[in-house]
Protein backbone atom coordinates (compact mmCIF):
# COMPACT_ATOMS: atom_id res chain seq x y z
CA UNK A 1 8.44 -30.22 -7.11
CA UNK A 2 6.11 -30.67 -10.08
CA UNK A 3 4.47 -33.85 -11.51
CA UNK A 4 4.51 -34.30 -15.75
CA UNK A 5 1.68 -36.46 -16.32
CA UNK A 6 2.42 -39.39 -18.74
CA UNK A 7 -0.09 -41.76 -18.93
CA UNK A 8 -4.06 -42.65 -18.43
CA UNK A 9 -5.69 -46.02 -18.79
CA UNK A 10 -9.16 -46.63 -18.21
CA UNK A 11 -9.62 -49.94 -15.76
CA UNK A 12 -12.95 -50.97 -15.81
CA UNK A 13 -16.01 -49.03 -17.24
CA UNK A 14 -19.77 -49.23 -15.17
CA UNK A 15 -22.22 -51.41 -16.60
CA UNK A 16 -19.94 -53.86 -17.44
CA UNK A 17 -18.25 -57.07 -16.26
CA UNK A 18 -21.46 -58.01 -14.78
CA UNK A 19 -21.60 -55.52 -12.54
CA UNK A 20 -23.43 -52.27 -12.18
CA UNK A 21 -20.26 -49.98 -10.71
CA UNK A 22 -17.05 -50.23 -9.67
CA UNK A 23 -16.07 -47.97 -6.74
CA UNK A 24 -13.25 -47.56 -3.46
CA UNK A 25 -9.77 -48.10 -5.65
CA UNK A 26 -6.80 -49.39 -4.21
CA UNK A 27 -3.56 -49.62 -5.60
CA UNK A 28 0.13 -51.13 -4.48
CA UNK A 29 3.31 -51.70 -6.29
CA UNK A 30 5.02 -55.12 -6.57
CA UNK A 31 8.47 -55.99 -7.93
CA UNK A 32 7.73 -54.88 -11.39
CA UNK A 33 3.79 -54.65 -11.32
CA UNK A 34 0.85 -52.99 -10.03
CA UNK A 35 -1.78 -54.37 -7.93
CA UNK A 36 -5.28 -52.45 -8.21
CA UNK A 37 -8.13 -53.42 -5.89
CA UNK A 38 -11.44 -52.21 -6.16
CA UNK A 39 -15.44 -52.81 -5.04
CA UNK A 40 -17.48 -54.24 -7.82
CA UNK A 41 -21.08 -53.57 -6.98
CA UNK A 42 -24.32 -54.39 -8.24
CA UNK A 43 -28.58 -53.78 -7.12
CA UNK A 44 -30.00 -51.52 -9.86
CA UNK A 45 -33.05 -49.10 -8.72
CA UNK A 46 -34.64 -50.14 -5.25
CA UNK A 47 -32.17 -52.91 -4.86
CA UNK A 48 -28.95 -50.70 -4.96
CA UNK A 49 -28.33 -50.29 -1.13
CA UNK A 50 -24.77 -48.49 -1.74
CA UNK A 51 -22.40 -49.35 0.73
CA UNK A 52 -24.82 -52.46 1.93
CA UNK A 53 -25.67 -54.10 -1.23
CA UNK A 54 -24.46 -56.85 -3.27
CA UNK A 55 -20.36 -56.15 -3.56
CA UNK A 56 -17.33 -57.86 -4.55
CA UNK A 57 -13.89 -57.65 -4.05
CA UNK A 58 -11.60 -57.89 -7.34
CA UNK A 59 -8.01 -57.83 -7.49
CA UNK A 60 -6.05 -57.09 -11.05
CA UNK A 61 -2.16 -57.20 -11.70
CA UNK A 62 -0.90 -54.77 -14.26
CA UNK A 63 2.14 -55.26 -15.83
CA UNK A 64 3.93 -52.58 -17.72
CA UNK A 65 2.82 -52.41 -21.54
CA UNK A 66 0.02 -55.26 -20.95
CA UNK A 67 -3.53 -55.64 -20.39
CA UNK A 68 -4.59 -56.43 -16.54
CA UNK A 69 -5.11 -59.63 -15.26
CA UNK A 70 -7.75 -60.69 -12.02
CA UNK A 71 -6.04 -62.49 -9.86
CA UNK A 72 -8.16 -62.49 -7.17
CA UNK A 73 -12.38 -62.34 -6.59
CA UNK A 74 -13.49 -62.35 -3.34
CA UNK A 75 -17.16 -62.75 -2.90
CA UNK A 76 -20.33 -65.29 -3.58
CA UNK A 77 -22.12 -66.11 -7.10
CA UNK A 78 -25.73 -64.91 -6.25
CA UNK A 79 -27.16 -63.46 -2.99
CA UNK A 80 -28.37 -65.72 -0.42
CA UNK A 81 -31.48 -66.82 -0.43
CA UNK A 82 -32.62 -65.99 2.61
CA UNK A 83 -31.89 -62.45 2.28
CA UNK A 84 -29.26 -61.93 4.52
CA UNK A 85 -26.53 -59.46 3.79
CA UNK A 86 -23.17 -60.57 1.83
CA UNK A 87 -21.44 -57.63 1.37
CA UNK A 88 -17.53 -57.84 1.07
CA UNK A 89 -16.27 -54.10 1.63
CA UNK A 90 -13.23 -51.95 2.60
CA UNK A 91 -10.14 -53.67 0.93
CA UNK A 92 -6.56 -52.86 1.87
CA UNK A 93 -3.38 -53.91 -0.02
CA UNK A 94 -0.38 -54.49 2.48
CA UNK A 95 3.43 -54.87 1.33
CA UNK A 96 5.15 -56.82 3.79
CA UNK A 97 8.46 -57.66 2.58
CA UNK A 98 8.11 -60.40 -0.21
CA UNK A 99 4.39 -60.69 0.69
CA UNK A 100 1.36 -59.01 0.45
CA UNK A 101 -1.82 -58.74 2.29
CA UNK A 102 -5.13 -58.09 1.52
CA UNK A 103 -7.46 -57.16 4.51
CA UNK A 104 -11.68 -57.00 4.07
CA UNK A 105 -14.61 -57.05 5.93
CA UNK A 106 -18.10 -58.55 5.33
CA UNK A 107 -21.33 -56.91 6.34
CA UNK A 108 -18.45 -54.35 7.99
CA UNK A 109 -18.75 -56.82 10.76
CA UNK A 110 -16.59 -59.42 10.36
CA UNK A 111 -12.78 -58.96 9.43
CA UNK A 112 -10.39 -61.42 6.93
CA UNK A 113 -6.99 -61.07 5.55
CA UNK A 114 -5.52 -63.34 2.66
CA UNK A 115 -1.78 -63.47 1.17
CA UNK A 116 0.59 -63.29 -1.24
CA UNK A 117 4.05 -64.84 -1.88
CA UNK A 118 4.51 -64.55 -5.36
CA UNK A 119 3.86 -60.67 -5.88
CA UNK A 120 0.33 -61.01 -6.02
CA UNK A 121 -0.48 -63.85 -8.52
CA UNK A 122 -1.66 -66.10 -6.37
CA UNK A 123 -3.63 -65.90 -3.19
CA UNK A 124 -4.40 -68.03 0.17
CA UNK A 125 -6.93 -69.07 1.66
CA UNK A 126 -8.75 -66.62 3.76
CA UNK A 127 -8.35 -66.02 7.72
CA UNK A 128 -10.48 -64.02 9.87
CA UNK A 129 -8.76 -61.57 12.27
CA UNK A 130 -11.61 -59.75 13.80
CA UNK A 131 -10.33 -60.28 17.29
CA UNK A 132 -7.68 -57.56 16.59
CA UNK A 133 -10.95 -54.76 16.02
CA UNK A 134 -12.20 -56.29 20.00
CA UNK A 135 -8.81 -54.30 21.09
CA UNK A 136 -10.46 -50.68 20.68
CA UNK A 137 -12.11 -49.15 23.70
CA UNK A 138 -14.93 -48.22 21.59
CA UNK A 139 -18.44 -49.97 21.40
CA UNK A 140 -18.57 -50.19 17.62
CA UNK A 141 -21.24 -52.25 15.29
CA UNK A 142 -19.45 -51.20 12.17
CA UNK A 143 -15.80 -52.50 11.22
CA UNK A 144 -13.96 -50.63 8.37
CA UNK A 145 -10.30 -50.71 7.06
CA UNK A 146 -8.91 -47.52 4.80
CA UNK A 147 -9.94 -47.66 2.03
CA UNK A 148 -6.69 -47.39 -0.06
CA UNK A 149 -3.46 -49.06 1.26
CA UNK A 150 -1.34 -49.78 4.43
CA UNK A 151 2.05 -49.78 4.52
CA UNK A 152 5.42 -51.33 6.27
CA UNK A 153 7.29 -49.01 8.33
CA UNK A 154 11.05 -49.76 8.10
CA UNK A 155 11.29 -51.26 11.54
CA UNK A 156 9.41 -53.97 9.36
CA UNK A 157 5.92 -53.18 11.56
CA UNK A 158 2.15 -53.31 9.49
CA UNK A 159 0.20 -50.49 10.14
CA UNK A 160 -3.20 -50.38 8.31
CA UNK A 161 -5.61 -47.48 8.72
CA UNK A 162 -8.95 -48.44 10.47
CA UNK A 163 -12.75 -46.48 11.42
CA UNK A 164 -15.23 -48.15 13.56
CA UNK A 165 -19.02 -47.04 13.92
CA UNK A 166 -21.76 -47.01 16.40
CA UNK A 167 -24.52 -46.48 14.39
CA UNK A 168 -28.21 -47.04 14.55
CA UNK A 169 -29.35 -49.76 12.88
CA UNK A 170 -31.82 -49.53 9.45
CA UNK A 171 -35.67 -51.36 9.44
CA UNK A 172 -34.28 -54.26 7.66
CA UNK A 173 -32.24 -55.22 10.90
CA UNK A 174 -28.75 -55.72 9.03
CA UNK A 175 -27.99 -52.24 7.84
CA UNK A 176 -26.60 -50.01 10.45
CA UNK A 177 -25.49 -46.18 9.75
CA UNK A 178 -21.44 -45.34 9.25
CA UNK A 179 -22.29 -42.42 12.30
CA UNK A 180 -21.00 -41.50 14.90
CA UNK A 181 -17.61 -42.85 14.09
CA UNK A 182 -14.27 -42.22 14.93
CA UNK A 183 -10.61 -43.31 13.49
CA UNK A 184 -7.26 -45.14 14.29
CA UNK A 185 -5.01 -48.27 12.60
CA UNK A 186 -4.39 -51.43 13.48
CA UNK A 187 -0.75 -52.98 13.46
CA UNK A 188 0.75 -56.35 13.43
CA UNK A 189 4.80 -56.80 14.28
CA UNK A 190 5.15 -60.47 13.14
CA UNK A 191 3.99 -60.34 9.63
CA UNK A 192 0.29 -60.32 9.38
CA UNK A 193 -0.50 -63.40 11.68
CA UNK A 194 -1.64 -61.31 14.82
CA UNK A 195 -3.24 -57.66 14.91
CA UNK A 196 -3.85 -55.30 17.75
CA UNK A 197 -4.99 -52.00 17.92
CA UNK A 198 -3.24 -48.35 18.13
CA UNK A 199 -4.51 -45.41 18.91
CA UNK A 200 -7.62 -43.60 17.89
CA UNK A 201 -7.86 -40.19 16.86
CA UNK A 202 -9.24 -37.92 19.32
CA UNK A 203 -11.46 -34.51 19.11
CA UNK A 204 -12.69 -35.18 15.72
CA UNK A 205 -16.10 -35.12 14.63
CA UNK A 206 -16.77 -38.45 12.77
CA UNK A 207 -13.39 -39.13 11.95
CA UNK A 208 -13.29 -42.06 9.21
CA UNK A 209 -11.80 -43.11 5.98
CA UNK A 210 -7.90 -42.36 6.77
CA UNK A 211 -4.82 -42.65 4.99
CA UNK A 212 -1.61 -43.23 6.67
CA UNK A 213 2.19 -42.59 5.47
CA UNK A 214 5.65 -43.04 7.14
CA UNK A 215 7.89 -39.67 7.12
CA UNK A 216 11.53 -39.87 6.54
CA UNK A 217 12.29 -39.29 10.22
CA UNK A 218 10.22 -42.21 10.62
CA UNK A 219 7.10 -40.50 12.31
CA UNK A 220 3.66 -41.53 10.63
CA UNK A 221 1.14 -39.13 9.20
CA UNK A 222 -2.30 -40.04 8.94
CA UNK A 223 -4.81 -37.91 7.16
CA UNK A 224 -8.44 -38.32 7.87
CA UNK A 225 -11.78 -37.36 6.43
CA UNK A 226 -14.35 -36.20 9.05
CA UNK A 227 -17.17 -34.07 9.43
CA UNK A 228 -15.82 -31.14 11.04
CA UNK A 229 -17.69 -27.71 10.10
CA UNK A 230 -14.31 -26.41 8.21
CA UNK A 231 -14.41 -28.85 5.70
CA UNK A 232 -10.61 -29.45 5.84
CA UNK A 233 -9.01 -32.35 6.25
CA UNK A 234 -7.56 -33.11 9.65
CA UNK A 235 -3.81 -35.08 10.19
CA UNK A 236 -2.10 -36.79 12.89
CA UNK A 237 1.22 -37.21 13.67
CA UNK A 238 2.79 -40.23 15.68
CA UNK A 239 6.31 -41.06 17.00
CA UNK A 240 5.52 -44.57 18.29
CA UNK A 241 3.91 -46.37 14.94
CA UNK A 242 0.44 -45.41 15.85
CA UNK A 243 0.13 -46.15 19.27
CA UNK A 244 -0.08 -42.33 20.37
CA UNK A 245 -0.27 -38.95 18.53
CA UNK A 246 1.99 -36.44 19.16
CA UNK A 247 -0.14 -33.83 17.51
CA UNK A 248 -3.78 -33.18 15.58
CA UNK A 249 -4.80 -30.31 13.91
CA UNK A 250 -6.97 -28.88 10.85
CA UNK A 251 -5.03 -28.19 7.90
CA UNK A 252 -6.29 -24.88 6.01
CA UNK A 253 -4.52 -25.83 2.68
CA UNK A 254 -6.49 -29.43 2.29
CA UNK A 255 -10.33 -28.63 1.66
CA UNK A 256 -12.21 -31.52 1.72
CA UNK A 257 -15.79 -32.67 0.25
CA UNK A 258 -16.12 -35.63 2.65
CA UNK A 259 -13.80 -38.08 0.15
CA UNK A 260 -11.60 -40.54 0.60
CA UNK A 261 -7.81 -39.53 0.10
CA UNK A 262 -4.88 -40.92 -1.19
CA UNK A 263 -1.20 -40.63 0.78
CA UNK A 264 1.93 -41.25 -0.21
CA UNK A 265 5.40 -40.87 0.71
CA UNK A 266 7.82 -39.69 -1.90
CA UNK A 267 11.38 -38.35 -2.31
CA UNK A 268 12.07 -35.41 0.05
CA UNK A 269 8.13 -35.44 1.72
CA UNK A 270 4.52 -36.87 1.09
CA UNK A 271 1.81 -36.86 -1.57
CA UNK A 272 -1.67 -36.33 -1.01
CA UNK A 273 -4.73 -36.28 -3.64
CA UNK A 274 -7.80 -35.25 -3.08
CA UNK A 275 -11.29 -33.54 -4.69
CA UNK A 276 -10.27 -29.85 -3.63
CA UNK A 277 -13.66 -28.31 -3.38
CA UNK A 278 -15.63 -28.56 0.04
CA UNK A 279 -19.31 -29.08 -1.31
CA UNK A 280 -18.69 -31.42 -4.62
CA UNK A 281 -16.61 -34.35 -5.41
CA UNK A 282 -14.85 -32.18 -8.51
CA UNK A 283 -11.10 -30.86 -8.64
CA UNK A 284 -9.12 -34.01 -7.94
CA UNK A 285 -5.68 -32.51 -7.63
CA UNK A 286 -2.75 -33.74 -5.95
CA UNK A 287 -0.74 -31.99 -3.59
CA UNK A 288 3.09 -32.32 -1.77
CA UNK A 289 4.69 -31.62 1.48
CA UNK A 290 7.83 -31.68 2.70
CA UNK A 291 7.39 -30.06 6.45
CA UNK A 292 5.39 -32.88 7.77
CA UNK A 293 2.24 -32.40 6.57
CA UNK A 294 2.53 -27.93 8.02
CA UNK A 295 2.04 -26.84 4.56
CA UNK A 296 1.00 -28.10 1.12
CA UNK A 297 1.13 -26.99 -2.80
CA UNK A 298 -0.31 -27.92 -5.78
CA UNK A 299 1.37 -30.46 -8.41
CA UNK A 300 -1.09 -31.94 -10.66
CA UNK A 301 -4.02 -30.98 -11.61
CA UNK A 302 -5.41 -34.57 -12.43
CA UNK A 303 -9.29 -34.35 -13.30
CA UNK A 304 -12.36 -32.30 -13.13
CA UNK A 305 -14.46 -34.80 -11.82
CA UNK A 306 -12.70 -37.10 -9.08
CA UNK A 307 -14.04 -39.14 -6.42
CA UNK A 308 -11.92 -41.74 -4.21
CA UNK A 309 -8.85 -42.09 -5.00
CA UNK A 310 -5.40 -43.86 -3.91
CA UNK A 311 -1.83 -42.85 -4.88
CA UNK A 312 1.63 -45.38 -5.53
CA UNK A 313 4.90 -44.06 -5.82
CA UNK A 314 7.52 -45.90 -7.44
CA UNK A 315 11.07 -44.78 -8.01
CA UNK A 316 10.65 -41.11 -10.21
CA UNK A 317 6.71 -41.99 -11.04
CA UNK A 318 3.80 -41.32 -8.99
CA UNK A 319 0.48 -43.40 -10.10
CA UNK A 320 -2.63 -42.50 -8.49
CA UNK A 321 -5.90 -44.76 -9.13
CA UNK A 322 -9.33 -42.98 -8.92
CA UNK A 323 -12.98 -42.71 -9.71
CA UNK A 324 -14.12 -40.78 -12.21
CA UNK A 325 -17.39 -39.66 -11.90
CA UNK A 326 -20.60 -39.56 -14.42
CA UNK A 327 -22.82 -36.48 -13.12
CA UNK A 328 -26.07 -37.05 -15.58
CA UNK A 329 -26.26 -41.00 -14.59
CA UNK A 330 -25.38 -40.07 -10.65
CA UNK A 331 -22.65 -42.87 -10.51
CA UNK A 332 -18.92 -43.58 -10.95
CA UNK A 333 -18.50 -43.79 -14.56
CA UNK A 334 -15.51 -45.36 -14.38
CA UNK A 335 -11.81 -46.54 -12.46
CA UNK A 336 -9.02 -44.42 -13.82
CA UNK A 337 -5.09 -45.03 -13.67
CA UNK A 338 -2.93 -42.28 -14.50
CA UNK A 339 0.28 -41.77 -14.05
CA UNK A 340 3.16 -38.93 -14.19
CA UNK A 341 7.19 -38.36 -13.42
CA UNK A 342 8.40 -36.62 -10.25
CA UNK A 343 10.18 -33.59 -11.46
């Protein structure tokens, strides 16, 4: 297998918009478009609190040979005055059929999905579905989906990666640390209205942002970032749509910074991109597998820089939507589609 890139398009630029950076891409094909998802973040000098600060969610659809279009903004017009937190994080794209989902969190406490029935130009109302997160055995005080996308297995079942934290909580009294975590999905069998949880991964040090992809023999893989000394990523294989694994190991071929990952299934195995360094977030590359996620080679060496990153497959083309990062200003310089053919 090799991958002939075609295509790059430049999505949104920092310091623009309104909005100091634009970080955690997501993307998902519909009928003959592209939905991209992506945090849109703002809090310059001792008011940029990362993760915790002042974020919203923005949805474009991208249409072959045109200009994107938002379609969706999830978030609030000014912070609130009394100081509390209002940060909208972690959002998922879900294909379900006809529909699509988007799942997100705010203050990575409290967890809402909205929908699609038109391929993503319109949107409903939101619902909360944080009672599904209650379902883990684990004490948690941070809530987290992906980032990047969830998918539909073809038994028609949701499964959407999830990582939970019990951290300890910052001076200001709202902020709490993304450590000690751990990792798992959640799933929903009738369509989005209900969630529960699987399984979550055990033996791993900090296990967190995870991607998750359905084999051809209809096992899932799920590849997750963690904080194990080897610096490698670490997948999981389950038989039973997430509710068990089967097996967990280390895989030597997929070095890891500490980054989130994109995964995608594909003709005859699974994609994967990552940074492929273990200190720095530089050499995003993507990589293929057709064992199962054993053993893994190089196709496409995308950029220098890289940062998160999330991959669609459609038909012969493979897109993959990323950060691209600006090393004098310290930030992500900008969100990066590119796309190639599946030789």
């Amino acid at each position: 297998m090799k991958i002939i890139p075609c295509e790059e398009k430049v999505i949104v630029r920092h310091h623009s918009g309104g909005y100091r950076e634009y970080r955690i891409p997501g993307i998902l094909s519909v009928g003959d478009a592209l939905l991209l998802v992506f945090e849109a973040r703002n809090g310059e000098g001792e008011k940029n609190f990362g993760d915790w600060g002042d974020i919203d969610i923005i949805v474009l659809y991208l249409e072959e040979g045109k200009e994107p279009r938002e379609v969706l903004r999830i978030g609030e017009s000014a912070l609130p005055a009394d100081g509390t937190m209002r940060t909208y994080n972690n959002p998922v794209l879900i294909p379900d059929g006809n529909n699509t989902h988007l799942i997100y969190h705010k203050n990575y406490e409290r967890v809402y999905i909205v929908t699609s029935r038109d391929g993503g130009k319109t949107w409903s109302d939101s619902r909360e579905i944080t009672d599904g997160y209650q379902e883990f055995p684990y004490e948690w005080n941070v809530s987290a989906t992906g980032p990047g996308h969830g998918i539909q297995m073809g038994n028609g079942r949701l499964v959407v990666p999830v990582w939970l934290a019990n951290g300890a909580v910052y001076e200001d009294g709202m902020r709490r640390k993304h450590a000690p975590s751990i990792a798992g999905s959640i799933y929903s069998d009738n369509h989005g209205i209900s969630w529960h949880a699987n399984a979550l991964v055990p033996g791993v040090i900090n296990a967190n942002e995870t991607s998750v992809a359905q084999l051809s023999d209809g096992r899932l893989l799920f590849n997750f970032r963690n904080m194990n000394e080897d610096k490698r990523r670490v997948l999981g294989l389950s038989s039973d749509g997430g509710k068990t694994f089967d097996a967990v190991w280390s895989s030597e071929d997929l070095r890891d910074p500490g980054c989130c990952s994109g995964l995608a299934a594909c003709k005859g195995g699974v994609l994967f991109s990552n940074c492929d360094a273990e200190d720095k977030r530089i050499n995003l590359s993507m990589k293929f597998s057709n064992n199962a996620g054993q053993s893994w080679m190089k196709v496409w060496d995308i950029d220098p820089s890289g940062g998160y990153s999330d991959i669609a497959v459609v038909d012969k083309r493979v897109y993959i939507f990323y950060e691209r990062t600006d090393p004098d200003a310290g930030m992500i310089s900008e969100l990066v589609l590119k796309s190639g053919f599946l030789e």
